[in-house]
Protein backbone atom coordinates (compact mmCIF):
# COMPACT_ATOMS: atom_id res chain seq x y z
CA UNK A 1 124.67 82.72 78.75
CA UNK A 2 122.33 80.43 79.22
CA UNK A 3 119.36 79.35 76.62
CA UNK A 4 116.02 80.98 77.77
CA UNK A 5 114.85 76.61 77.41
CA UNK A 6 117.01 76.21 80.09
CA UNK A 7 116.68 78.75 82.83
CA UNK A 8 114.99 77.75 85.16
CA UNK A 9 113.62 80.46 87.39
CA UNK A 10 114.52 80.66 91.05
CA UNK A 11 111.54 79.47 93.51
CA UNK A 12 110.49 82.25 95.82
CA UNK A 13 110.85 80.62 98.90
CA UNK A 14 108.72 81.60 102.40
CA UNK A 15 111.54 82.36 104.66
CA UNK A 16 112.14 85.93 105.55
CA UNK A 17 115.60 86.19 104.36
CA UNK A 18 114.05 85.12 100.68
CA UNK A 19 110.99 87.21 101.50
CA UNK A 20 113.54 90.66 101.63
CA UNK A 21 115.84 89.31 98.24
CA UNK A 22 111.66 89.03 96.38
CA UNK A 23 111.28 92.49 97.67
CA UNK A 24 114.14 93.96 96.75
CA UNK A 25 114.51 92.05 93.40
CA UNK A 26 110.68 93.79 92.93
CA UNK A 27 111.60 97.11 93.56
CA UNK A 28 114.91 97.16 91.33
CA UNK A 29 112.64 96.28 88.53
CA UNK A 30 110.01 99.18 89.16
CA UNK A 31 113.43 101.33 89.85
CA UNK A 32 114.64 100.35 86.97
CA UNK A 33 111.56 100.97 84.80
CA UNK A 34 110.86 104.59 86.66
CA UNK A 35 113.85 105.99 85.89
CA UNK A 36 112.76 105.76 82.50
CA UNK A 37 110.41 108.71 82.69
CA UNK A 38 113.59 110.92 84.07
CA UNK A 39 114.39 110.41 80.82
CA UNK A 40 111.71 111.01 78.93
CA UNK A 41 109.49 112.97 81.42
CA UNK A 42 107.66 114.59 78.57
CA UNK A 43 105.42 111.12 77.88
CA UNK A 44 103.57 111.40 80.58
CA UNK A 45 102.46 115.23 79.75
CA UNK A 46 101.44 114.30 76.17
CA UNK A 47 99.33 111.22 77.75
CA UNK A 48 97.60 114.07 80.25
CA UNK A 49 96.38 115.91 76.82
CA UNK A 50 93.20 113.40 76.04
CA UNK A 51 91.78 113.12 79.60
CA UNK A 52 92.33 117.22 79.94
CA UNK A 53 90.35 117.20 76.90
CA UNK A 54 87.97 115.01 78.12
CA UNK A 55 87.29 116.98 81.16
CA UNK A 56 87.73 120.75 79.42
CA UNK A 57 85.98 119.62 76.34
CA UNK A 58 83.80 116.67 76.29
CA UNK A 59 82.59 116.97 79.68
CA UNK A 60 81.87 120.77 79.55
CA UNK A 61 79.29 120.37 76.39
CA UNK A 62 77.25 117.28 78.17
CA UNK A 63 77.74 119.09 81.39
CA UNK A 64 75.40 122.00 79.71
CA UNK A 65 73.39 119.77 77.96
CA UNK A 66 72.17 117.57 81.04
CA UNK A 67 71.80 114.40 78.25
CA UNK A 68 72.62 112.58 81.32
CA UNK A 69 71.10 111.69 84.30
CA UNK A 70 73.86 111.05 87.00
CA UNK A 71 71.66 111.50 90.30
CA UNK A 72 72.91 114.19 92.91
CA UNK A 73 76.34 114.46 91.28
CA UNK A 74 76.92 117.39 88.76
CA UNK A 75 78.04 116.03 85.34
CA UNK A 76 81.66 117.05 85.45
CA UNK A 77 81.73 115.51 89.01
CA UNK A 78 80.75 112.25 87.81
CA UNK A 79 82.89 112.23 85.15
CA UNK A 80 86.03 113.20 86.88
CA UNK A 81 86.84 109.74 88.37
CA UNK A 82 86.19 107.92 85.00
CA UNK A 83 89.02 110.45 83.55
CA UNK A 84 90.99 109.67 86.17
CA UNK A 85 90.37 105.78 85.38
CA UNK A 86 90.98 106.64 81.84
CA UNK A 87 94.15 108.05 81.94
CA UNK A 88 95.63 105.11 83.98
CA UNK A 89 93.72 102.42 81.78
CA UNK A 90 95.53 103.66 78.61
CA UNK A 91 99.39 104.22 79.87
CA UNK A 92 98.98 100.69 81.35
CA UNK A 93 97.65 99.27 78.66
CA UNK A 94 100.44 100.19 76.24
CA UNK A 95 102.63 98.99 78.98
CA UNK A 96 103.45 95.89 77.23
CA UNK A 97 104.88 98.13 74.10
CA UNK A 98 107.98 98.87 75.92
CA UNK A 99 108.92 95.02 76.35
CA UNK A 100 108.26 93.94 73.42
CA UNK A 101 110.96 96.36 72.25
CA UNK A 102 113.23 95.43 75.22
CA UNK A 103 112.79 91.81 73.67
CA UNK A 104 113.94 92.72 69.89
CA UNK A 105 117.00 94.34 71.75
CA UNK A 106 117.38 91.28 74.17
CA UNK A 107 117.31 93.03 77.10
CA UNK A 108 114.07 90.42 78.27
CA UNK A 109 116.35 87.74 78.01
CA UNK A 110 118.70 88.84 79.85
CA UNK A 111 116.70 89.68 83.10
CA UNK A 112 115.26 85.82 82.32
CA UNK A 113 118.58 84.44 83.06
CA UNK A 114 119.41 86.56 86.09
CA UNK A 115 118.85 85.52 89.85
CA UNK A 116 115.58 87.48 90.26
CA UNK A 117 112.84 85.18 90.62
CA UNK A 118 109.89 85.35 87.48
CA UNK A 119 107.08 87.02 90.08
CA UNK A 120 109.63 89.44 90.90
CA UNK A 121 109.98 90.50 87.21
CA UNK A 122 106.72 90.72 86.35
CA UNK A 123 105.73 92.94 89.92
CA UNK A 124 108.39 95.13 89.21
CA UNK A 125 107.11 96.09 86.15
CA UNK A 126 103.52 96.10 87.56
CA UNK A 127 104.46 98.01 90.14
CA UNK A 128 105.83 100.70 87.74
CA UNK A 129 103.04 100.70 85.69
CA UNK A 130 101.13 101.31 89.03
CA UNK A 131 103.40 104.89 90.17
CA UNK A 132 103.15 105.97 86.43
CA UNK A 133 99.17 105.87 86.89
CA UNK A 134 99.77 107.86 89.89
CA UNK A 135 101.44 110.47 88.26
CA UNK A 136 98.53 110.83 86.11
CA UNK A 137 96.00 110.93 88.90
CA UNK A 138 98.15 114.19 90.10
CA UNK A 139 97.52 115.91 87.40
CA UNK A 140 93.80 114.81 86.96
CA UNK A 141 93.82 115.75 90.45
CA UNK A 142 94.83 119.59 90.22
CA UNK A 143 92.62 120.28 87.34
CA UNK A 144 89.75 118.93 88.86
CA UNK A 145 90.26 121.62 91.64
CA UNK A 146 90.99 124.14 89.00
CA UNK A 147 88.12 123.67 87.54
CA UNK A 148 85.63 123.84 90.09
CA UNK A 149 84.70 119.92 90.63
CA UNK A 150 83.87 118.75 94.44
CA UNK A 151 86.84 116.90 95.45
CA UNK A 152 86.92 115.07 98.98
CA UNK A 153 90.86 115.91 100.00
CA UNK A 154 90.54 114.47 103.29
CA UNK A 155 93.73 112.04 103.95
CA UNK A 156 91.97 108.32 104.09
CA UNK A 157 89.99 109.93 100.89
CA UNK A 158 93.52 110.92 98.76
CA UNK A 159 95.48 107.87 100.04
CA UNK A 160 91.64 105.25 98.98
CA UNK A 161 92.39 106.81 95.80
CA UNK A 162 96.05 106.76 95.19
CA UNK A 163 95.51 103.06 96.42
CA UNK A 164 92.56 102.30 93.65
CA UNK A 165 94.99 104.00 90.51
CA UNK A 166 98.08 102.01 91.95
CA UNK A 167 95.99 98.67 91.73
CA UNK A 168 93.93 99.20 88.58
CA UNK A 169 96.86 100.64 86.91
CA UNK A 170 99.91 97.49 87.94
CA UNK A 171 96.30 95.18 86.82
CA UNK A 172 95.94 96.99 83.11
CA UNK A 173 99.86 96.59 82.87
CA UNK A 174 99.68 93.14 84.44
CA UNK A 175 97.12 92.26 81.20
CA UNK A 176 99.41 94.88 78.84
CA UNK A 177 102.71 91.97 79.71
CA UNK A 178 100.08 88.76 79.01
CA UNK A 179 99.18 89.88 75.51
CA UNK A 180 102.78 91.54 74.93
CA UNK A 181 104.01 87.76 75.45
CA UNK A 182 102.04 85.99 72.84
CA UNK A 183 101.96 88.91 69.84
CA UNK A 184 105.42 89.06 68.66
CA UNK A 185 105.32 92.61 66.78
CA UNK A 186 105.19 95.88 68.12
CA UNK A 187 102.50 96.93 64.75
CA UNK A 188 100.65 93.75 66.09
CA UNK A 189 100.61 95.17 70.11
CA UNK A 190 99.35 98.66 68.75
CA UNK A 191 96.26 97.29 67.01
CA UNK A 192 95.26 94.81 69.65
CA UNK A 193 95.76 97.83 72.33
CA UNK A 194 93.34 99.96 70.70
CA UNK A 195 91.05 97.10 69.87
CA UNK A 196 90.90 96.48 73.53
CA UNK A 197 90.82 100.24 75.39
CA UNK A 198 88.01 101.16 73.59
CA UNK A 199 85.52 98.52 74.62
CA UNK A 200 86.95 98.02 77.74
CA UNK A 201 86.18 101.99 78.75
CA UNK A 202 82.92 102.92 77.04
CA UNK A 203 81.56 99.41 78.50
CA UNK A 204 82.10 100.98 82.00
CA UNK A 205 80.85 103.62 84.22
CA UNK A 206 83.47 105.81 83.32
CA UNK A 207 80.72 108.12 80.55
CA UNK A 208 77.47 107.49 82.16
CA UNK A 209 76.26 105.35 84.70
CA UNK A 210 75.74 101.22 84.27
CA UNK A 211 71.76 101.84 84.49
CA UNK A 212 71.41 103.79 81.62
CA UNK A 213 73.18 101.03 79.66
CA UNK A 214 71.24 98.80 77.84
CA UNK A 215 70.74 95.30 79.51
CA UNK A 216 73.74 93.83 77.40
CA UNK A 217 75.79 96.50 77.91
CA UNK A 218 75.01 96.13 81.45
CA UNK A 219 76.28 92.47 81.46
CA UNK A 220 79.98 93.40 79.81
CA UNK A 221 80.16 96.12 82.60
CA UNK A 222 79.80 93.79 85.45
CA UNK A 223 82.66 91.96 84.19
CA UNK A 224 85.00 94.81 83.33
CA UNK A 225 87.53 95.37 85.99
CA UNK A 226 87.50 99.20 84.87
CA UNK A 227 83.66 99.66 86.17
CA UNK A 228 84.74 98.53 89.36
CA UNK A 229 87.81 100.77 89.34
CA UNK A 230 85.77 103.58 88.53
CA UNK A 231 83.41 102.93 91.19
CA UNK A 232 85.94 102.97 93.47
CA UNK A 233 87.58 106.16 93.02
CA UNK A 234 84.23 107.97 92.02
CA UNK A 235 83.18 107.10 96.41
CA UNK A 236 86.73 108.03 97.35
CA UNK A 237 87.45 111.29 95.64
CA UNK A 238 83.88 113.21 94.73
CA UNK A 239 82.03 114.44 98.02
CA UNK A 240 78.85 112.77 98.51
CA UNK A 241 79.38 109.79 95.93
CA UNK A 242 78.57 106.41 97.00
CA UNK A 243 80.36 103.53 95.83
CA UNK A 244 77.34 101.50 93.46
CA UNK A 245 78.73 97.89 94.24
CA UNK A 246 80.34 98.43 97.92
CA UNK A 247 83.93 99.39 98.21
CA UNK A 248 85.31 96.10 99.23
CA UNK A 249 84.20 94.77 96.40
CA UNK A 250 85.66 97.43 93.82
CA UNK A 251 89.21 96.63 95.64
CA UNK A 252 88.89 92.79 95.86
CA UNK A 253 88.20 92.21 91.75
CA UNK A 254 91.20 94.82 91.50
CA UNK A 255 93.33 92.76 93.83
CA UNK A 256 92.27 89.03 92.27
């Protein structure tokens, strides 16, 4: 086998032919990485506990309390989406866990040395990261309409949605891969990955809105890719929300 030095990777060339091998290379990755939770199906009901919680617990008190103003919406409407957001911000995020462990075991370096062009590794496992966050939007989805809250499930309103979690969630796992290349430890990955899910969701729209925030706080949430998630699904799946900074632009920071 060839040193990791040495490989070069494959250029992903514009020709359809090459087009269809990226494609394919792509989705035997996010295969690959799916059937994981066949496997283990039970993570992804232990990661629904906290943003059930949030929803039955947290956002029952403050729903009674009114300690925040959120317009025409309800409390636990408002609050929905940012659970939603939530619970695909911190699977992704973790996401880079998983190779740093395939790394120790040297499973990385093998799929470095194999035919499948570098892009097509890293959207593979992007990609997975994105249906996993769709899982998770199911079941945020159901107990929202258990529970009472207004949800638009109109088909261009479910599919904006499943659309929005897909992105923001292959983005948060895009970011989980970056950091899980340069820390080398998986003690090292689990303290930077709560140091960052923290700040990156109460410095967003997710609690409260971004006008109640103090003018500081306001600034971090304009450049926190989870506000503009947030915003997105909040238009999409809550009947009569607006979207606060315009649709398009929610889905065009998630996309760059």
């Amino acid at each position: 086998m060839r040193s990791l030095e040495r490989a070069a990777p494959p250029a992903v060339s514009a020709e359809p032919g090459a087009l269809l091998g990226f494609l394919e290379d792509t989705l035997t990755i996010a295969e690959a990485e799916l059937r994981k939770i066949r496997h283990e199906p039970s993570e992804l009901v232990t990661r629904a506990a906290q943003p059930v919680l949030w929803l039955l617990v947290f956002g029952s008190v403050l729903a009674r309390t009114r300690a925040i103003d959120t317009g025409p919406l309800g409390y636990l409407d408002f609050l929905a989406p940012g659970v939603l957001a939530q619970s695909a911000l911190f699977i992704a995020i973790f996401y880079g866990l998983a190779v740093i462990w395939e790394r120790d075991l040297g499973i990385i370096q093998k799929l470095l040395v194999s035919p499948a062009p570098r892009p097509a590794l890293v959207l593979g496992k992007a990609s997975a990261g994105g249906v996993k966050g769709l899982v998770q939007g199911l079941i945020i989805y159901v107990l929202a309409i258990l529970i009472g809250i207004h949800v638009r499930l109109d088909p261009p309103a479910v599919l904006g949605v499943a659309l929005t979690v897909f992105l923001g969630s292959a983005l948060f796992a895009t970011f989980s891969l970056i950091v899980a290349c340069v820390v080398r430890s998986r003690e090292r990955f689990m303290g930077i990955g709560q140091l960052m899910t923290m700040p990156l969701f109460f410095a967003s729209s997710a609690v409260y809105p971004v006008s109640a925030m103090p003018p500081w706080l306001q600034g971090l949430a304009r450049i926190n890719p989870l506000t503009y998630m947030v915003d997105a699904i909040r238009s999409l799946m809550i009947e009569g929300a607006v979207s606060v900074d315009g649709l398009g632009l929610d889905l065009a920071v998630l996309l760059v």
